[in-house]
Every structure is written in C-alpha cells, then in structure tokens.
C-alpha atoms as a PDB file:
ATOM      1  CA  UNK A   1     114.566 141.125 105.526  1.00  0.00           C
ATOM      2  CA  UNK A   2     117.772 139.488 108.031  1.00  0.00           C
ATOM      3  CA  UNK A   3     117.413 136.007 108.925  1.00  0.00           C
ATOM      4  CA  UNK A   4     115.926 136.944 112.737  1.00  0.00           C
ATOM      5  CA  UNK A   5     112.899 138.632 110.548  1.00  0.00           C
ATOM      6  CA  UNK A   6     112.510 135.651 108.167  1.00  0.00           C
ATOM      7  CA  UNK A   7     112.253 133.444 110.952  1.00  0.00           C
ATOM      8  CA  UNK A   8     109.583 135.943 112.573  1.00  0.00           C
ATOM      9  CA  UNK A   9     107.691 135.765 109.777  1.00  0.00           C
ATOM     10  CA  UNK A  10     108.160 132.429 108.842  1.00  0.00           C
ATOM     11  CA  UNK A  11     107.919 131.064 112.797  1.00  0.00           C
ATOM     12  CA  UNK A  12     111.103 128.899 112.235  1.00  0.00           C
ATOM     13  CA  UNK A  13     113.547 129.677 114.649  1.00  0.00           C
ATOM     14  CA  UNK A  14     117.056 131.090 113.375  1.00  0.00           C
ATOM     15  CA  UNK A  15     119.216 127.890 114.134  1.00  0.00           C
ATOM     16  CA  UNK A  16     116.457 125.558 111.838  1.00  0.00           C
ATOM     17  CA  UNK A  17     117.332 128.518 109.264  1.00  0.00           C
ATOM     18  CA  UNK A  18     120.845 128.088 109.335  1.00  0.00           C
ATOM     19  CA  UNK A  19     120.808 123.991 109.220  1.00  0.00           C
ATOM     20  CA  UNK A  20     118.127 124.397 105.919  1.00  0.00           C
ATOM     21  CA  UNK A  21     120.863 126.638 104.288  1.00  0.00           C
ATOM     22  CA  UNK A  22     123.972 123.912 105.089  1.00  0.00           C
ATOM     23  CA  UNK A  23     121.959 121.199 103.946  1.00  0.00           C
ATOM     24  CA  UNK A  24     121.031 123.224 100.981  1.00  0.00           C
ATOM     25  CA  UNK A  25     117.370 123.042 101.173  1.00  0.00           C
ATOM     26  CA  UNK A  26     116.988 126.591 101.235  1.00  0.00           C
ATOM     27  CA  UNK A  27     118.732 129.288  98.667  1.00  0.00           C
ATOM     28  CA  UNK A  28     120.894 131.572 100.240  1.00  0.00           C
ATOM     29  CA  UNK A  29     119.850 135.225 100.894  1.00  0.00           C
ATOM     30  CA  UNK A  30     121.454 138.576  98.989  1.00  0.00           C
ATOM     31  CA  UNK A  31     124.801 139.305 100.732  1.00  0.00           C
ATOM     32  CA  UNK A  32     124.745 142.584 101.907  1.00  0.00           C
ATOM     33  CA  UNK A  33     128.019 142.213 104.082  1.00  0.00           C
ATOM     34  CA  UNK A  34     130.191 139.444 104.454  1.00  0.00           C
ATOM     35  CA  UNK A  35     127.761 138.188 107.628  1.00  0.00           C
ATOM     36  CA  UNK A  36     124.826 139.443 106.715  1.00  0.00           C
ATOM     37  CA  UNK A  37     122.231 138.585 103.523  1.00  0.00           C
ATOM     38  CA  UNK A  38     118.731 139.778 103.022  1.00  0.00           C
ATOM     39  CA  UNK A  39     115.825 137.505 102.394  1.00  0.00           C
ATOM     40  CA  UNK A  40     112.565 137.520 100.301  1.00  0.00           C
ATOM     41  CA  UNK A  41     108.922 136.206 100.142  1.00  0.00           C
ATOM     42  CA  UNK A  42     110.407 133.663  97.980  1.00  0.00           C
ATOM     43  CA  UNK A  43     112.389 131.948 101.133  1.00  0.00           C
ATOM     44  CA  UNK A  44     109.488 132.414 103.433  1.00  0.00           C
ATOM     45  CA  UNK A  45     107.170 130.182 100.602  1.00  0.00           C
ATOM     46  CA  UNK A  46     109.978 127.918 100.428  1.00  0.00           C
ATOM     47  CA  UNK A  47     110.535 127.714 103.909  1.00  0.00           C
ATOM     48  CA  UNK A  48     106.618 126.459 103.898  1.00  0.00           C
ATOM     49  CA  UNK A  49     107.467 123.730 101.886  1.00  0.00           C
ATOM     50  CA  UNK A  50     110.474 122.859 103.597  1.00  0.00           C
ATOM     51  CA  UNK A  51     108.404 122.196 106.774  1.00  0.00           C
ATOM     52  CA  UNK A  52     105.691 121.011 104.773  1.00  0.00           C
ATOM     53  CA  UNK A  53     107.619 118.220 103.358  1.00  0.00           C
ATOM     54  CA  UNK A  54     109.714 117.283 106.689  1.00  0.00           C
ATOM     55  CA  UNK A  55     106.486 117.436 108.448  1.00  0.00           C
ATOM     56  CA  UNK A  56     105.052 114.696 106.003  1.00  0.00           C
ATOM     57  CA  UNK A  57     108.233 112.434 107.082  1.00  0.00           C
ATOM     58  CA  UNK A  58     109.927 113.358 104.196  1.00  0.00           C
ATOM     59  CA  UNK A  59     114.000 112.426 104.617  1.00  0.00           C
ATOM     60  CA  UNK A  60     116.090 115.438 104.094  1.00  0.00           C
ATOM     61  CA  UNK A  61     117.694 114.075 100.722  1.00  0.00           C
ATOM     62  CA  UNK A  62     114.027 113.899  99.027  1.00  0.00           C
ATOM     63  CA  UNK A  63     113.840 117.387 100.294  1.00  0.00           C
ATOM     64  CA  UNK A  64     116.902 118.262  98.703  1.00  0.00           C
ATOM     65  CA  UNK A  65     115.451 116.562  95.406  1.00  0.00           C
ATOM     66  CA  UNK A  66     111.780 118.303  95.776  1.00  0.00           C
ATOM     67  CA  UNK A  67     113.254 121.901  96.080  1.00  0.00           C
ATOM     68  CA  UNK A  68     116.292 121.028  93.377  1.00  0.00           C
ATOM     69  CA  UNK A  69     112.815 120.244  91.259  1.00  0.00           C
ATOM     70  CA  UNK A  70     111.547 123.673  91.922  1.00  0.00           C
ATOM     71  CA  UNK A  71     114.725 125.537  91.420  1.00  0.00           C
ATOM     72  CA  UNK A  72     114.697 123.846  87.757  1.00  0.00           C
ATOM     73  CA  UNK A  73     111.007 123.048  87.765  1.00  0.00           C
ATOM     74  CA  UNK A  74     110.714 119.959  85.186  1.00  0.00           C
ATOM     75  CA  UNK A  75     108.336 120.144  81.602  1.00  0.00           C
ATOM     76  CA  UNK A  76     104.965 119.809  83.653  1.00  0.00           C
ATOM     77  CA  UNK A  77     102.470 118.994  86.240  1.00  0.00           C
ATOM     78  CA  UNK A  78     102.849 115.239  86.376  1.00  0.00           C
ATOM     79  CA  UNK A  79     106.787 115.031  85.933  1.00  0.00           C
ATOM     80  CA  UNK A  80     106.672 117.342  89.282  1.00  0.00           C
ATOM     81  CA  UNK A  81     103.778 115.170  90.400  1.00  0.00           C
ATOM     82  CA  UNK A  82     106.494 111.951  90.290  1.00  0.00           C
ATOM     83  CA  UNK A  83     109.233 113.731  92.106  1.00  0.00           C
ATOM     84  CA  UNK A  84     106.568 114.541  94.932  1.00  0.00           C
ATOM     85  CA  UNK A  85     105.218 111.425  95.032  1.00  0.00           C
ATOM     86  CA  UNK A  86     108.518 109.762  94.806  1.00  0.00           C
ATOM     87  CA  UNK A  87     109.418 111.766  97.863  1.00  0.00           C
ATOM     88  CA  UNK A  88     106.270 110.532 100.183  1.00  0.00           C
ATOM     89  CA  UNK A  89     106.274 107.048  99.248  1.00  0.00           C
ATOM     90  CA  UNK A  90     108.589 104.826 101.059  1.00  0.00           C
ATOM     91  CA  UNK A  91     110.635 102.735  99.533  1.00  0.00           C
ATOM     92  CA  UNK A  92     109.835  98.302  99.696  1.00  0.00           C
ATOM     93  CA  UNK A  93     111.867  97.028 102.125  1.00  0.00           C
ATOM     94  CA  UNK A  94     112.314  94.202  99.944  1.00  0.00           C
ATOM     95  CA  UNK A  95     111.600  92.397  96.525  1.00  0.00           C
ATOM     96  CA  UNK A  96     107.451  92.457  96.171  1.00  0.00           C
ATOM     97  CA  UNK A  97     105.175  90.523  93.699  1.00  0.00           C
ATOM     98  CA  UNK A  98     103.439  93.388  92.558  1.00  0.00           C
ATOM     99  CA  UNK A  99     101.185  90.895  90.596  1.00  0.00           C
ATOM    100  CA  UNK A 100      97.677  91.729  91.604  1.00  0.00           C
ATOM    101  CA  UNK A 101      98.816  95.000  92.216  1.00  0.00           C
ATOM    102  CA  UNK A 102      99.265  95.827  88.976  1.00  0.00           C
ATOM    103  CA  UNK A 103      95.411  94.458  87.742  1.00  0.00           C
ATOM    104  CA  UNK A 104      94.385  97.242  90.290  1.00  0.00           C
ATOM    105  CA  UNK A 105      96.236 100.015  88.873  1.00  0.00           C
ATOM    106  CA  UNK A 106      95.735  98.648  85.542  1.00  0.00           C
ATOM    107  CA  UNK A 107      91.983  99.043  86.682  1.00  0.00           C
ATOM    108  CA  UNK A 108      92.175 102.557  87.979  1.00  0.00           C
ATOM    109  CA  UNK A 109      93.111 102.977  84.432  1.00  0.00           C
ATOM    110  CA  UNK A 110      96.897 103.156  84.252  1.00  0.00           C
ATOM    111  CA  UNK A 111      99.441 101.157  82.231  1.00  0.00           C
ATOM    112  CA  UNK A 112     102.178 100.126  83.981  1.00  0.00           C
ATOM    113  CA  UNK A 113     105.412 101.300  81.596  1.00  0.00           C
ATOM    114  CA  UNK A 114     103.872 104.718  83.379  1.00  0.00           C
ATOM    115  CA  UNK A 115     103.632 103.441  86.977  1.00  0.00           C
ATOM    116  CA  UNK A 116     106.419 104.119  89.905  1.00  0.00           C
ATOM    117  CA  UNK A 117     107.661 101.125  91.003  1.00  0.00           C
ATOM    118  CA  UNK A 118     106.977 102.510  94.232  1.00  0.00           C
ATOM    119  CA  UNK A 119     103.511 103.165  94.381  1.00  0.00           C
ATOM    120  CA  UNK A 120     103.078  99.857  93.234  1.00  0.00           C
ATOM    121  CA  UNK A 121     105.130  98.179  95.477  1.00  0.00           C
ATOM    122  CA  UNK A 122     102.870 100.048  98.298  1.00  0.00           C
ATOM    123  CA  UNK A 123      99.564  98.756  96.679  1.00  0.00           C
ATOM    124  CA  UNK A 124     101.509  95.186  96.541  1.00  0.00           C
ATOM    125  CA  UNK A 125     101.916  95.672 100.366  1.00  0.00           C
ATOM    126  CA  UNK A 126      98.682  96.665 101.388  1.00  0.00           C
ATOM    127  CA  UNK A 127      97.051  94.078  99.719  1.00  0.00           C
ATOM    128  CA  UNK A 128      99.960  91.352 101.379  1.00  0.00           C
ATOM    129  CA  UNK A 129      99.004  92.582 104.729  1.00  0.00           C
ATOM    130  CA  UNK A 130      95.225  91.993 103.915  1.00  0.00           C
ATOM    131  CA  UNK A 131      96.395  88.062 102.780  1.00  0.00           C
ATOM    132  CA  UNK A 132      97.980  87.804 105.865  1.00  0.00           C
ATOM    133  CA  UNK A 133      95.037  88.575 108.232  1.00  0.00           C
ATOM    134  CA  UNK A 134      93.360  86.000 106.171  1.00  0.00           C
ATOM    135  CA  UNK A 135      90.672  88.610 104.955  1.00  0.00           C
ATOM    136  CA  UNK A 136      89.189  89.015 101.633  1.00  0.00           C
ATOM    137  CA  UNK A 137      87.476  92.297 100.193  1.00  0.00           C
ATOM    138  CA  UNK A 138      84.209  91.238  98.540  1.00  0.00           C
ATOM    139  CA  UNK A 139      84.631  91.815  95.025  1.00  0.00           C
ATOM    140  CA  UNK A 140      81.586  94.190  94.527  1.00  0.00           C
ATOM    141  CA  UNK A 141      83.107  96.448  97.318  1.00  0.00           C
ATOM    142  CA  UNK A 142      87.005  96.168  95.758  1.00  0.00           C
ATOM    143  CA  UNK A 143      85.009  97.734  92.624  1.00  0.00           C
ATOM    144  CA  UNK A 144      83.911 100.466  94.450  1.00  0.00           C
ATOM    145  CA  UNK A 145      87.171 100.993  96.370  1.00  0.00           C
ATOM    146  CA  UNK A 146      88.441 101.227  92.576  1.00  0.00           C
ATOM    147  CA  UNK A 147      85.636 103.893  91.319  1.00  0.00           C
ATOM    148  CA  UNK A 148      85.887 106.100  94.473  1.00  0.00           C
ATOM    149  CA  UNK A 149      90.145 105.854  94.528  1.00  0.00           C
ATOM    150  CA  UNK A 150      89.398 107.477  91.224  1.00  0.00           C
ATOM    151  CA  UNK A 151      87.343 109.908  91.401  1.00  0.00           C
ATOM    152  CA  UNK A 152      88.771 111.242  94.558  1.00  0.00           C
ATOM    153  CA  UNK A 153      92.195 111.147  92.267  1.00  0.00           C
ATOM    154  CA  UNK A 154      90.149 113.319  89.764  1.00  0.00           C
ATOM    155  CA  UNK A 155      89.130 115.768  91.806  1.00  0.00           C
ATOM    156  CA  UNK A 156      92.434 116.370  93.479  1.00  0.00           C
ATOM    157  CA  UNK A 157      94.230 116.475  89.684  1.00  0.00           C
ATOM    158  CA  UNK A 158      91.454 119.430  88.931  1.00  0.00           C
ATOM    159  CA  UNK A 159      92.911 121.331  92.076  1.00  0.00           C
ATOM    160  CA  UNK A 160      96.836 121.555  91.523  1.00  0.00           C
ATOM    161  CA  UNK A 161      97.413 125.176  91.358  1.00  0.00           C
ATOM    162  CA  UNK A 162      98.972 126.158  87.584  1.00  0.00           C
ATOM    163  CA  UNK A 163     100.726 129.049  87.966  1.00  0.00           C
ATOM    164  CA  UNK A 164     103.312 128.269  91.123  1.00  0.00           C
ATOM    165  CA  UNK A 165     105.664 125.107  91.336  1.00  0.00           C
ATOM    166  CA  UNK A 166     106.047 125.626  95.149  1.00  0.00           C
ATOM    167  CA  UNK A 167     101.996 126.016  95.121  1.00  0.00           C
ATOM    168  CA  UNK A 168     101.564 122.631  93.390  1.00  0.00           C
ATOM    169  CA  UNK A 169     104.116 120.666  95.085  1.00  0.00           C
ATOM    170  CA  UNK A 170     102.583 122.169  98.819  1.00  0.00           C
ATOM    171  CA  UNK A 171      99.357 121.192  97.414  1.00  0.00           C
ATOM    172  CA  UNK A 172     100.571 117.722  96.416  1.00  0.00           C
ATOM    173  CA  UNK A 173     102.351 116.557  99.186  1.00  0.00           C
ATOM    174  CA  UNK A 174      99.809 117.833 102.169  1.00  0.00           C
ATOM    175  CA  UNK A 175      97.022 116.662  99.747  1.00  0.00           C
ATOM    176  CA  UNK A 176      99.131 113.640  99.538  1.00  0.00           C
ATOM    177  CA  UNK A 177     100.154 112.924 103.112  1.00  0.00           C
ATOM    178  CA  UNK A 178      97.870 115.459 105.572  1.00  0.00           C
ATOM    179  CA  UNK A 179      94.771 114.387 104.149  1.00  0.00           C
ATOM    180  CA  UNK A 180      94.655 111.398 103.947  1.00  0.00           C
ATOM    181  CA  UNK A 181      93.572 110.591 107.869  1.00  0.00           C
ATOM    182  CA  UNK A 182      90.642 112.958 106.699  1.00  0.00           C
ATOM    183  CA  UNK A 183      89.813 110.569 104.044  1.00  0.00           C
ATOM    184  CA  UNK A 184      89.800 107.639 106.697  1.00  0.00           C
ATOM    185  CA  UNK A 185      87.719 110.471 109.236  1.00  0.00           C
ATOM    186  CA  UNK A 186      84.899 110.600 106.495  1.00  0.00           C
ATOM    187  CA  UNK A 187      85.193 107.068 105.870  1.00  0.00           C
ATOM    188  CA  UNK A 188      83.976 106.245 109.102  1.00  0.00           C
ATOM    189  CA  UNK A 189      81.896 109.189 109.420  1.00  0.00           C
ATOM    190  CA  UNK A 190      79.854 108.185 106.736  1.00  0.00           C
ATOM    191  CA  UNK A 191      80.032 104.393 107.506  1.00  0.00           C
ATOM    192  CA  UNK A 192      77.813 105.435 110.488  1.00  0.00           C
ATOM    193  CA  UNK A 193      75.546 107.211 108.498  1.00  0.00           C
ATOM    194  CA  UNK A 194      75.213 104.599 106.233  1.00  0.00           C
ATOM    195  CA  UNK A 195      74.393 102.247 109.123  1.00  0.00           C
ATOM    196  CA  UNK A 196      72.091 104.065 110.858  1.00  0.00           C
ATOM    197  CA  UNK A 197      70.011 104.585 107.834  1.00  0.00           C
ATOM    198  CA  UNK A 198      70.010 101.050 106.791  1.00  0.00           C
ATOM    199  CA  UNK A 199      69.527  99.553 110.402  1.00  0.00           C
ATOM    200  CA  UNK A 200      67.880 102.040 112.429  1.00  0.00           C
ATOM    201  CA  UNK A 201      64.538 100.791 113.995  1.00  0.00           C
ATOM    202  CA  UNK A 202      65.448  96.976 113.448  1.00  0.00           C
ATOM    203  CA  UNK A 203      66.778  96.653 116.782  1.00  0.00           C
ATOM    204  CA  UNK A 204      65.042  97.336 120.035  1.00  0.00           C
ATOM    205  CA  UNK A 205      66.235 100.319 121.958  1.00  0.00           C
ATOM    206  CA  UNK A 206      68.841  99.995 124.720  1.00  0.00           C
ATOM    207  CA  UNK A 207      66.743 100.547 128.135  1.00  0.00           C
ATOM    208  CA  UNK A 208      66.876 104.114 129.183  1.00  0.00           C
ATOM    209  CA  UNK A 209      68.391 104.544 133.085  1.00  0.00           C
ATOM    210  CA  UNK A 210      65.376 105.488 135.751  1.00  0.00           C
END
C-alpha cells in the first residue's frame, strides 16, 4: 500500500508518517520509484505500537530503543520485558535511598542483583511521598498490598502473547501504563463494596425529602 493508504488504515495522518520514518521509529517501505515505497501489515502493527508507546508518555529515544528491540528482538520474554519497562518508568530525579524499597521487592519475591534500578527507585519514591504526608500503612494491610501486587503481576505474566514481539511489548506497555487507572477504578469500586457490606444498617438512614 502508498503511505496516504497506510495512514488510512492506520488513522495516522501522512505528515506523523513521515516524522516516524526521520526519527527512525518506523522501517522504511519497498521503493518502488525513487518517491514512492509500498508498505505492509507489518508497518501498520508497528505503527500501533508507535502510538501505543508515545501515547503512554514514552520519549521518542525509548521509542527508538523499544522498536530497535523488536527489529533484533532480544533471547526472551523478560529481557524484552526490561526494555519495556525501562521505557515507562521515569527516571529518579535524583540520588534515592532505596532502603525499604528493596525489603518490599525483596518481599514480592525478587532479589535485587535482578531488579532495575529504576523500578526501585519509583517504589523508593512512593513510599518517600507517603513519609512525607506523615502517614503510615498498617502493617497487616502493607502485607496485603504485597500479596495482591503479586498476584495481579502473575496473572498479567500468564497473558504476554508468545508468538509476536510487537504483540508482547503492546501488551506490556498498555498493560503497564493504560491499566493501571483501572486498577485504581476497581480499587475504589470495591472499597465501596467492601464498606457497604461491613457498615450497612449501623447507621440511621439520611431523612428522605417530603
């Protein structure tokens, strides 16, 4: 197909077409003239993960490194797990005492010669900010935070498609990124739930209006 029916299909206009191909993030088409090139079902999955990734907040040079990973796709799932996850997680602003950090992951069950420095750094800052507002998770509910990070984990792991690099690192970075204000949705979702069956009837009823 020419680059006006890529970007038909694909629904990214022609100009965002042409500044993915300068900056590399998309492989050029086969020339058929010396202004023309025809383009594939490849580009228009790649294209997908182009926007996928950008949409996320992804820079444009982890882009570059994401789809240099799937042109040369590395030995398995969780090498091209770190080079998506490298390309989501920001990088700490400054040095970070990772300390309790680590006992978390080292909870969750890792060991940290395997741990990014980054994710770490973000658990690091999360728990900072929760010093800061001078509140404390109750220990019996940090244990649960710990059990359900992990099996939520699990279950995502069991999902990465197997047979497609561009498949697993789309599935990684929206499951990543795009689903995670889900997560928070059904956090509070079921919060309520929660609530209302443990407190419902021990409270008077608000007054109905006449």
């Amino acid at each position: 197909m020419r680059i006006s029916e890529l970007a038909a299909v694909s629904e990214v206009p022609v100009a965002t077409i042409k500044y993915y191909l300068r900056e590399q993030l998309l492989p050029e088409g086969e020339r058929t003239s010396a202004t023309q090139a025809s383009y594939g079902d490849a580009h228009v999955s790649r294209l997908r993960v182009i926007r996928a990734l950008l949409t996320a907040g992804v820079t444009i040079a982890e882009t570059r490194n994401v789809v240099a990973a799937l042109d040369s796709p590395p030995a398995g799932p969780y090498d091209l797990l770190g080079v998506a996850h490298t390309a989501v997680t920001p990088r700490p602003s400054g040095p970070v005492d990772t300390t309790r950090a680590l006992e978390l992951y080292e909870r969750l069950g890792g060991i940290e010669a395997q741990c990014d420095p980054r994710l770490l750094a973000g658990l690091a800052g999360a728990l900072d900010t929760l010093e800061r507002a001078g509140f404390t998770v109750p220990p019996a509910v940090l244990d649960r935070y710990v059990d359900a990070a992990r099996s939520i984990a699990e279950a995502e792991i069991d999902g990465i498609p197997a047979d497609s690099p561009e498949l697993a690192v789309q599935y990684i970075v929206l499951g990543t990124v795009l689903t995670e204000p889900l997560i928070l949705a059904l956090r509070r979702a079921a919060q309520q739930v929660v609530s209302s069956e443990r407190f419902a009837g021990t409270e008077d009823p608000a007054p109905q209006p006449s």
